[in-house]
N, C-alpha and C. Protein backbone atom coordinates (compact mmCIF):
# COMPACT_ATOMS: atom_id res chain seq x y z
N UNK A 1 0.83 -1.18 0.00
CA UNK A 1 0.00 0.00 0.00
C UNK A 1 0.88 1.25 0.00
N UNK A 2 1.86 1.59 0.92
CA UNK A 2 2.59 2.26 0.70
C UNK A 2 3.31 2.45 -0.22
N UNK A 3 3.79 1.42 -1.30
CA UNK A 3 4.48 1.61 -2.30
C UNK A 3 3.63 2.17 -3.53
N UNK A 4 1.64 1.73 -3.18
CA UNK A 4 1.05 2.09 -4.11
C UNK A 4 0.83 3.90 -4.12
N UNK A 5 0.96 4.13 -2.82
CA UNK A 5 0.69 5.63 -2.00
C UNK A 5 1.90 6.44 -2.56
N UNK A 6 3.27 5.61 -2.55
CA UNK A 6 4.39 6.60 -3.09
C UNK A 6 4.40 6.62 -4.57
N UNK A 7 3.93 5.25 -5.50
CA UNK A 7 3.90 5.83 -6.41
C UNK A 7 2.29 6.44 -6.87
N UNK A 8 1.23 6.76 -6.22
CA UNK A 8 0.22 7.59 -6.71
C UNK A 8 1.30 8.91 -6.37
N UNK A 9 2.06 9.42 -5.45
CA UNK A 9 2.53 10.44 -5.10
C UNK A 9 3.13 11.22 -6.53
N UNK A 10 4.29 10.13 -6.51
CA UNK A 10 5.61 10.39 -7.42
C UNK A 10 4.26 10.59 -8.79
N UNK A 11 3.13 10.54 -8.98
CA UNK A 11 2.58 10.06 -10.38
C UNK A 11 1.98 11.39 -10.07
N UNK A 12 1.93 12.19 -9.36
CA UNK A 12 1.13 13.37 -8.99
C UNK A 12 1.99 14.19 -8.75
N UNK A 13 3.29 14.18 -8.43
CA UNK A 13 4.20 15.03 -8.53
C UNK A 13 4.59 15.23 -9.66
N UNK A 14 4.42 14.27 -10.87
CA UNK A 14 5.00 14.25 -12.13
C UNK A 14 4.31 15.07 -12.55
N UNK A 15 2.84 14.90 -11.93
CA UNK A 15 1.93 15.30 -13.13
C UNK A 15 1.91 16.90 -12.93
N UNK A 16 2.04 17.20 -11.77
CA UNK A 16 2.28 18.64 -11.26
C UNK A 16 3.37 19.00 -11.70
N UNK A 17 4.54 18.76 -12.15
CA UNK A 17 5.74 18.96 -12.34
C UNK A 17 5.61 19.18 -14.22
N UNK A 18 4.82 18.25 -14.48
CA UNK A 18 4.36 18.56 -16.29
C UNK A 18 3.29 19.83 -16.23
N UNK A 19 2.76 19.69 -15.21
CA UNK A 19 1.70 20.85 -15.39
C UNK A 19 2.64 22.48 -14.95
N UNK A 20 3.56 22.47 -14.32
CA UNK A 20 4.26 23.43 -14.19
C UNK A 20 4.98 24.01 -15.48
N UNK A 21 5.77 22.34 -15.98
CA UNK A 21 6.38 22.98 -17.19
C UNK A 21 5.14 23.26 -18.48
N UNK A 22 4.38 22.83 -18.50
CA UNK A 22 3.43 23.15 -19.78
C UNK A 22 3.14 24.63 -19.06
N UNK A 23 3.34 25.04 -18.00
CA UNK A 23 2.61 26.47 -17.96
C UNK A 23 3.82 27.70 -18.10
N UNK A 24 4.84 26.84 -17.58
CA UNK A 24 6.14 27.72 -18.25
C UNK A 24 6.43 27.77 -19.78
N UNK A 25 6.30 26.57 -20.56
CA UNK A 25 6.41 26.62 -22.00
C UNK A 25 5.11 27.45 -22.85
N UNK A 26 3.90 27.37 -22.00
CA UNK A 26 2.91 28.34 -22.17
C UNK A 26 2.98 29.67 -22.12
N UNK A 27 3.78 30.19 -20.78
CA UNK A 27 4.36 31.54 -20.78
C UNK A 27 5.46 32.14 -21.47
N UNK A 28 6.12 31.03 -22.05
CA UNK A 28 7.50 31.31 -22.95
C UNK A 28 7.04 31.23 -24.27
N UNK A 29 6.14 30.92 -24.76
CA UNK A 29 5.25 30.59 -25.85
C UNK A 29 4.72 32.29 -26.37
N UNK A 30 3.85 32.31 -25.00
CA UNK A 30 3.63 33.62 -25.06
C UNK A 30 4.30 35.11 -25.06
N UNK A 31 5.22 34.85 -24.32
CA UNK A 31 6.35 35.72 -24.40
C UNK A 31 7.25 36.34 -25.76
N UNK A 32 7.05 34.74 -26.32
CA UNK A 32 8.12 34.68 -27.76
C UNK A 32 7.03 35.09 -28.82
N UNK A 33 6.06 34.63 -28.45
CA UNK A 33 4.68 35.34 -29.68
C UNK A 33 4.61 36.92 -29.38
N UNK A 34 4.80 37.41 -28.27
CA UNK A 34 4.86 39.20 -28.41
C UNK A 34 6.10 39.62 -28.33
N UNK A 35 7.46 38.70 -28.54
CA UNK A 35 8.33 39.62 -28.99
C UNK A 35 8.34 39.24 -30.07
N UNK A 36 8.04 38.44 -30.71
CA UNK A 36 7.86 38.42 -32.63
C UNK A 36 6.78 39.08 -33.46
N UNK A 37 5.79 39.46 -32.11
CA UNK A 37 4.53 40.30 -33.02
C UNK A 37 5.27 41.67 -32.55
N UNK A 38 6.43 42.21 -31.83
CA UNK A 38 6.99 43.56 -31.69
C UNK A 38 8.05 43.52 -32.56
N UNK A 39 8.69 42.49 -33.33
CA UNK A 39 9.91 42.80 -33.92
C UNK A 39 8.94 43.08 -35.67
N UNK A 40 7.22 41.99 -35.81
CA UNK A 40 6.71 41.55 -36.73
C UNK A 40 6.17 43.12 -37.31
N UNK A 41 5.93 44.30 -35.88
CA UNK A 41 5.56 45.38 -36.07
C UNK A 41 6.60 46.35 -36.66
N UNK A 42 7.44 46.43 -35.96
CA UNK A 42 8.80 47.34 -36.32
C UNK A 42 9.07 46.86 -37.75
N UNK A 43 9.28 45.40 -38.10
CA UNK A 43 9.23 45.22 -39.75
C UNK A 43 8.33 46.08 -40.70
N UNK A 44 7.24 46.13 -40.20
CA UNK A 44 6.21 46.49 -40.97
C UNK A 44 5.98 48.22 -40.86
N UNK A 45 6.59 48.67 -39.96
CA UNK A 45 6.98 49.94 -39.82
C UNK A 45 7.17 50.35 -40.89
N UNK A 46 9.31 49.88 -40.63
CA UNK A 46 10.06 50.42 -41.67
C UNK A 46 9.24 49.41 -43.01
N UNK A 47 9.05 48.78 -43.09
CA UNK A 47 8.44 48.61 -45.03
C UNK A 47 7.44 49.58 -45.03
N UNK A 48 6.60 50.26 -44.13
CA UNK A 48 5.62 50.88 -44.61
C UNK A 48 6.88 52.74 -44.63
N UNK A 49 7.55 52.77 -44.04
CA UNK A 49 8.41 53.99 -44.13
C UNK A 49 9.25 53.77 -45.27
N UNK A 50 9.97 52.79 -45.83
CA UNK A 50 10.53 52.48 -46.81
C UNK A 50 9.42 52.55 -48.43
N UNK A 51 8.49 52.07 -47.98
CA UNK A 51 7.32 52.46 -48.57
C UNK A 51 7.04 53.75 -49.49
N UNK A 52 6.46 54.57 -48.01
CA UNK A 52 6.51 55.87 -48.46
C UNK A 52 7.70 56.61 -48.46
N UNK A 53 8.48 56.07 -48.32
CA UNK A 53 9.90 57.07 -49.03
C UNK A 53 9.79 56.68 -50.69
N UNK A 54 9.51 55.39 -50.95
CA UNK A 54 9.85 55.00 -52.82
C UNK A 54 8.83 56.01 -52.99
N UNK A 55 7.36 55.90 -52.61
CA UNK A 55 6.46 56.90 -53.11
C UNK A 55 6.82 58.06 -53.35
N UNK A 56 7.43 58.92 -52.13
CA UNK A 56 7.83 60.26 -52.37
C UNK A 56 9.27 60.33 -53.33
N UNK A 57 9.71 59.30 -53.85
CA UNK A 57 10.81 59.19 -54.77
C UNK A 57 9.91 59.41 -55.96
N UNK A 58 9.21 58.28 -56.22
CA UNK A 58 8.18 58.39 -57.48
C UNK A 58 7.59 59.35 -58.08
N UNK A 59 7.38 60.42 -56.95
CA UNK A 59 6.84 61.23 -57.10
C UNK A 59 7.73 62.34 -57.69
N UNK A 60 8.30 62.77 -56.89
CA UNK A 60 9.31 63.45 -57.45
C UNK A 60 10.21 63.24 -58.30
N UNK A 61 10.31 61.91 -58.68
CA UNK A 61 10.56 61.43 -59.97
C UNK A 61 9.59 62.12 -62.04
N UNK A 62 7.97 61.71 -61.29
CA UNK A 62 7.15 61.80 -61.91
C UNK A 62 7.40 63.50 -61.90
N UNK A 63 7.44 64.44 -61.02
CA UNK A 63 7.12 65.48 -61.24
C UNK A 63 9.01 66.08 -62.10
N UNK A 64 9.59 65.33 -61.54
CA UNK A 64 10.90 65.82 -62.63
C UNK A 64 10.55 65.77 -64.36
N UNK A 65 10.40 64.42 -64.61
CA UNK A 65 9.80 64.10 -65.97
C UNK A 65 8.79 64.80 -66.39
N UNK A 66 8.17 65.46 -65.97
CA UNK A 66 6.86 66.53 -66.32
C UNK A 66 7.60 67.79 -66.49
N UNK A 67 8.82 68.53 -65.46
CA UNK A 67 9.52 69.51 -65.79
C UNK A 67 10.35 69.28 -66.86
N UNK A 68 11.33 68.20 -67.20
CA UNK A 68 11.95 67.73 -68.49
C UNK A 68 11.05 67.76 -69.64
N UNK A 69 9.78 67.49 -69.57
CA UNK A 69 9.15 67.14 -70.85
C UNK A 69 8.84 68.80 -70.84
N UNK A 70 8.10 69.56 -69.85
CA UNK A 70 7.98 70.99 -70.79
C UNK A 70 9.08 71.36 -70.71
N UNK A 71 9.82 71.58 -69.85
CA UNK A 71 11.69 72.24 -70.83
C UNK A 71 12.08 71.72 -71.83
N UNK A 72 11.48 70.44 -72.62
CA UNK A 72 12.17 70.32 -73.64
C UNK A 72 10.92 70.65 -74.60
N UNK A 73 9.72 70.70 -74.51
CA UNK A 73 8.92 71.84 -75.47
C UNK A 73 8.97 73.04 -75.15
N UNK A 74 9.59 73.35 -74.72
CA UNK A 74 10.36 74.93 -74.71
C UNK A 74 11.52 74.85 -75.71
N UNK A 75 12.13 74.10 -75.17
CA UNK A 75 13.29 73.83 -76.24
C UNK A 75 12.98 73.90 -77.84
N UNK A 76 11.58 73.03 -78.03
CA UNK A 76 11.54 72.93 -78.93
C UNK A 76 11.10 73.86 -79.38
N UNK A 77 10.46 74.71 -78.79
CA UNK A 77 9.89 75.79 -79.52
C UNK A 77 10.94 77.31 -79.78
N UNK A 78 11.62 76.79 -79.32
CA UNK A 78 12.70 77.96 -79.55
C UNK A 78 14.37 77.33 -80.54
N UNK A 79 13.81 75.92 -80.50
CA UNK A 79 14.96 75.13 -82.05
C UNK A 79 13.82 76.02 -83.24
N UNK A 80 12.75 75.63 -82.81
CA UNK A 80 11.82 75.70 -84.00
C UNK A 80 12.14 77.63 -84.71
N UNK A 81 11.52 77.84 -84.05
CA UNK A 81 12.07 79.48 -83.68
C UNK A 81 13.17 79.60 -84.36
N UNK A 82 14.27 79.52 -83.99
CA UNK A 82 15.49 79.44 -84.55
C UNK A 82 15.76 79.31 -86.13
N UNK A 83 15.18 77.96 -86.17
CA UNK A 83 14.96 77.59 -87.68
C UNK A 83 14.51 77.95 -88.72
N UNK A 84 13.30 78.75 -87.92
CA UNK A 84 12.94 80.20 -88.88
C UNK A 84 13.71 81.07 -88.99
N UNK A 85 14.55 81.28 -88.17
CA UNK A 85 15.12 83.21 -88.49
C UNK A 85 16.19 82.44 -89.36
N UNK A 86 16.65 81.43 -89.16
CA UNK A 86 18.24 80.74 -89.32
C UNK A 86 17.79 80.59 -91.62
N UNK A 87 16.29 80.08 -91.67
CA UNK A 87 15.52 80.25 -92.75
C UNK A 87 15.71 81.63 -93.48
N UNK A 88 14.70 82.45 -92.78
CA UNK A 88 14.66 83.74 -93.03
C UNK A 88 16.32 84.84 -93.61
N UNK A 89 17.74 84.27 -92.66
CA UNK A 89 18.60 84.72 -92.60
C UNK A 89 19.29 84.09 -94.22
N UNK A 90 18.81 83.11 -94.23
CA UNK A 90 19.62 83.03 -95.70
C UNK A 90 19.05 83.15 -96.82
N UNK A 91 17.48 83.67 -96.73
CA UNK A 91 17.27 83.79 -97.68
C UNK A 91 17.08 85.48 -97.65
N UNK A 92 17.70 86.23 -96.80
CA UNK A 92 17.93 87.55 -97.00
C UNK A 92 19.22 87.75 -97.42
N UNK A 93 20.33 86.41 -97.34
CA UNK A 93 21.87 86.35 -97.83
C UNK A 93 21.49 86.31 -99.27
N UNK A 94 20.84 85.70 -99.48
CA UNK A 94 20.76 84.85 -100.85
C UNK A 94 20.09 86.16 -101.65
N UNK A 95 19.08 87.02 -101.15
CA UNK A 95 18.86 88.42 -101.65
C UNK A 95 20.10 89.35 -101.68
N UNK A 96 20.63 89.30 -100.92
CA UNK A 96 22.16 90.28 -100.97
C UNK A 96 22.86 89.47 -102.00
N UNK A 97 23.29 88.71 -101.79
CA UNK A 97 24.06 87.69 -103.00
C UNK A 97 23.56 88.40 -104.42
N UNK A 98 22.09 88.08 -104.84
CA UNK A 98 21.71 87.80 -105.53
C UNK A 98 21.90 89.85 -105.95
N UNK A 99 21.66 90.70 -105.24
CA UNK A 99 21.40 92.01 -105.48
C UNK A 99 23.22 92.62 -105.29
N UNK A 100 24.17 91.56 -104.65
CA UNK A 100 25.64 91.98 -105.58
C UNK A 100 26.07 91.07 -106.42
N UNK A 101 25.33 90.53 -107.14
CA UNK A 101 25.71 90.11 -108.43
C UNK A 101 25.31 91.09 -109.77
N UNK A 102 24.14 91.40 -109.24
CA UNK A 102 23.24 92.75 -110.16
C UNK A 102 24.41 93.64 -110.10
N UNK A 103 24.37 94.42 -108.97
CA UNK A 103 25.61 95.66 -108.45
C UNK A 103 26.76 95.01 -109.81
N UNK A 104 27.46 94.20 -109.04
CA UNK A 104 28.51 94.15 -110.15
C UNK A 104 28.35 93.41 -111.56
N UNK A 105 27.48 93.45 -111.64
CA UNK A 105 27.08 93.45 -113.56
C UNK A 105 27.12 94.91 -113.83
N UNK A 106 26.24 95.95 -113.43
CA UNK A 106 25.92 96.90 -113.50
C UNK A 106 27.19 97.71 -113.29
N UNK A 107 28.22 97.63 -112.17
CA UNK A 107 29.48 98.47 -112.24
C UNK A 107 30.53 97.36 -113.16
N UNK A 108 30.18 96.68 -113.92
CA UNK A 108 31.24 96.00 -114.91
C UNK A 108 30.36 96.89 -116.28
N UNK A 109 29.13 96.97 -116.59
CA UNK A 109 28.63 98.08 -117.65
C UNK A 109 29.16 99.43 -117.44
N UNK A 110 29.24 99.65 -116.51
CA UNK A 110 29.25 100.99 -116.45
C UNK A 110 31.07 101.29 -116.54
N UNK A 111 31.84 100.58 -115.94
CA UNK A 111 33.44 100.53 -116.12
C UNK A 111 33.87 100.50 -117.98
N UNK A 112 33.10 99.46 -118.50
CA UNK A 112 32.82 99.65 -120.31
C UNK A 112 32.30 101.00 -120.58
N UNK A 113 31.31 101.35 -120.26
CA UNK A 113 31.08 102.86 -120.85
C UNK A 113 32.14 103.84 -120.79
N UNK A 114 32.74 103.64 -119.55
CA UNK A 114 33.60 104.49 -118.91
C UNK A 114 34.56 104.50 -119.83
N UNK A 115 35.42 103.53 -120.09
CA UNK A 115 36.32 103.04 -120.81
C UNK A 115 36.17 103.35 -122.60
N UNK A 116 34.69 103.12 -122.64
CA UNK A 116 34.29 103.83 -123.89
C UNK A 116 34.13 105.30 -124.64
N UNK A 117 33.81 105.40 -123.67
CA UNK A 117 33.74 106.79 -123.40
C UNK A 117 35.17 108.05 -123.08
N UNK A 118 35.96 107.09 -122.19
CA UNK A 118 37.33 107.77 -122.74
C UNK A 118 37.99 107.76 -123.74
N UNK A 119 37.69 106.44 -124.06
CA UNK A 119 38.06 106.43 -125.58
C UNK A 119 37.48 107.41 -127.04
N UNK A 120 36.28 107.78 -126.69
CA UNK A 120 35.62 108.67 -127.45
C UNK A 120 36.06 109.98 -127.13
N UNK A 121 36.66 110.34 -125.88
CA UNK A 121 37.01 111.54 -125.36
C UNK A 121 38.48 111.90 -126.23
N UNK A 122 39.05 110.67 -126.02
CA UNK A 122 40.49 110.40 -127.08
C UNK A 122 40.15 110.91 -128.37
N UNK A 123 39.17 110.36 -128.92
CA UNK A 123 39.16 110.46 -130.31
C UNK A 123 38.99 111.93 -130.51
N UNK A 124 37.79 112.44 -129.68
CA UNK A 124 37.44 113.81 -130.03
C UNK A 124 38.66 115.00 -129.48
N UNK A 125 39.38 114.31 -128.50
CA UNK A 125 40.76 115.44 -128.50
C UNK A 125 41.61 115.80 -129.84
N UNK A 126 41.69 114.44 -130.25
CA UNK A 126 42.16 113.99 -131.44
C UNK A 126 42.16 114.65 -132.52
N UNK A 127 40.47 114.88 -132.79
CA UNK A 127 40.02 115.42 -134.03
C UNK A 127 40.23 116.62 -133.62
N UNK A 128 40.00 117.18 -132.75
CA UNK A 128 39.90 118.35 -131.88
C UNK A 128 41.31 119.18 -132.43
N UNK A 129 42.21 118.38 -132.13
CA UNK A 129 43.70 118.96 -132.09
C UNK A 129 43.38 119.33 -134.02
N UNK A 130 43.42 118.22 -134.74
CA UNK A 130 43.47 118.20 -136.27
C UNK A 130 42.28 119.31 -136.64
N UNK A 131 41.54 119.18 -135.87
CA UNK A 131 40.39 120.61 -136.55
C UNK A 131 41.50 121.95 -136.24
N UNK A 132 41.62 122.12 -134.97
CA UNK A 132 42.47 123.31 -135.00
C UNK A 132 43.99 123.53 -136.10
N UNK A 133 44.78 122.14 -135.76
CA UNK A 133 45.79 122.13 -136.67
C UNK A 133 45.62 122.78 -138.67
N UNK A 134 43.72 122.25 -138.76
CA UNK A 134 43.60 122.54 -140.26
C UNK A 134 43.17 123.99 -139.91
N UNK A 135 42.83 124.29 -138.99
CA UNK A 135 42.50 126.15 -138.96
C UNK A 135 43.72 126.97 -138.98
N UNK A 136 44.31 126.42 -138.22
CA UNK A 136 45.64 127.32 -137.95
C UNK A 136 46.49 127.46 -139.59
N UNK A 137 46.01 126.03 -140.13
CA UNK A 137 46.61 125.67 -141.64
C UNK A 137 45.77 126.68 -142.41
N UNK A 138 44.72 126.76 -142.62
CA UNK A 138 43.03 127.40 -142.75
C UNK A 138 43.86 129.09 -143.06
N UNK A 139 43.83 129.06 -141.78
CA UNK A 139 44.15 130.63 -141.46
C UNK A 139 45.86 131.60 -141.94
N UNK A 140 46.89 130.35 -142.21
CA UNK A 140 47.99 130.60 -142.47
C UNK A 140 47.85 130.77 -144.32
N UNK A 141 47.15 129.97 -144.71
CA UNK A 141 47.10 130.09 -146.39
C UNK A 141 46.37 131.74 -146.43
N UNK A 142 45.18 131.85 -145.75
CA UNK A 142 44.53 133.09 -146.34
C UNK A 142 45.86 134.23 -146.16
């Protein structure tokens, strides 16, 4: 009887002794479930701060590309621009060109007249001299 008494004991100490540790592995259970739902939070923090940092990257990404795209239709509108006067400029060369080529046709005629014309000045000194020469002749016979 006594041996049945020590082991109902020892079988009730065990069982108290399992019931202790199941309530310690219960509390360590629990323990380890709220420091993994505090480390599970802080994760989810920073991804949600990492988060909205890409966003505010994106963004300011997106709003760069919106300043690039109208600075470069600005751009374009002032290549374009350009292309007109750069237009306009040669075909006001191409009028000068074209109005000293006239010019010097016109002072290459006029250098011929010139030239002609001294030459006619020649001739009429010429005759000029021989008209007088036959007067003076003219005037020596009478």
């Amino acid at each position: 009887l006594a041996a049945a008494e020590s082991r109902a004991k020892r079988k009730i100490e065990l069982a108290e002794a399992e019931s202790r540790l199941l309530g310690d592995l219960e509390y360590q259970k629990s323990r380890d479930n709220e420091k993994a739902a505090k480390e599970l939070k802080k994760k989810i923090q920073n991804l949600k701060a990492k988060l909205d940092e890409k966003e505010r990257t994106l963004e300011n990404f997106d709003a760069d590309q919106e300043k690039k795209k109208q600075d470069m239709k600005h751009d374009e509108k002032i290549l374009k621009e350009l292309r007109n006067k750069l237009v306009d400029a040669d075909a006001e060369v191409t009028g000068v060109k074209s109005s000293e080529q006239e010019l010097k046709k016109k002072l290459t005629k006029l250098e011929r007249k010139k030239i002609s014309i001294e030459a006619e000045s020649e001739k009429l000194a010429s005759l000029r001299s021989e008209v007088i020469k036959q007067a003076d002749m003219n005037q020596v016979q009478l």
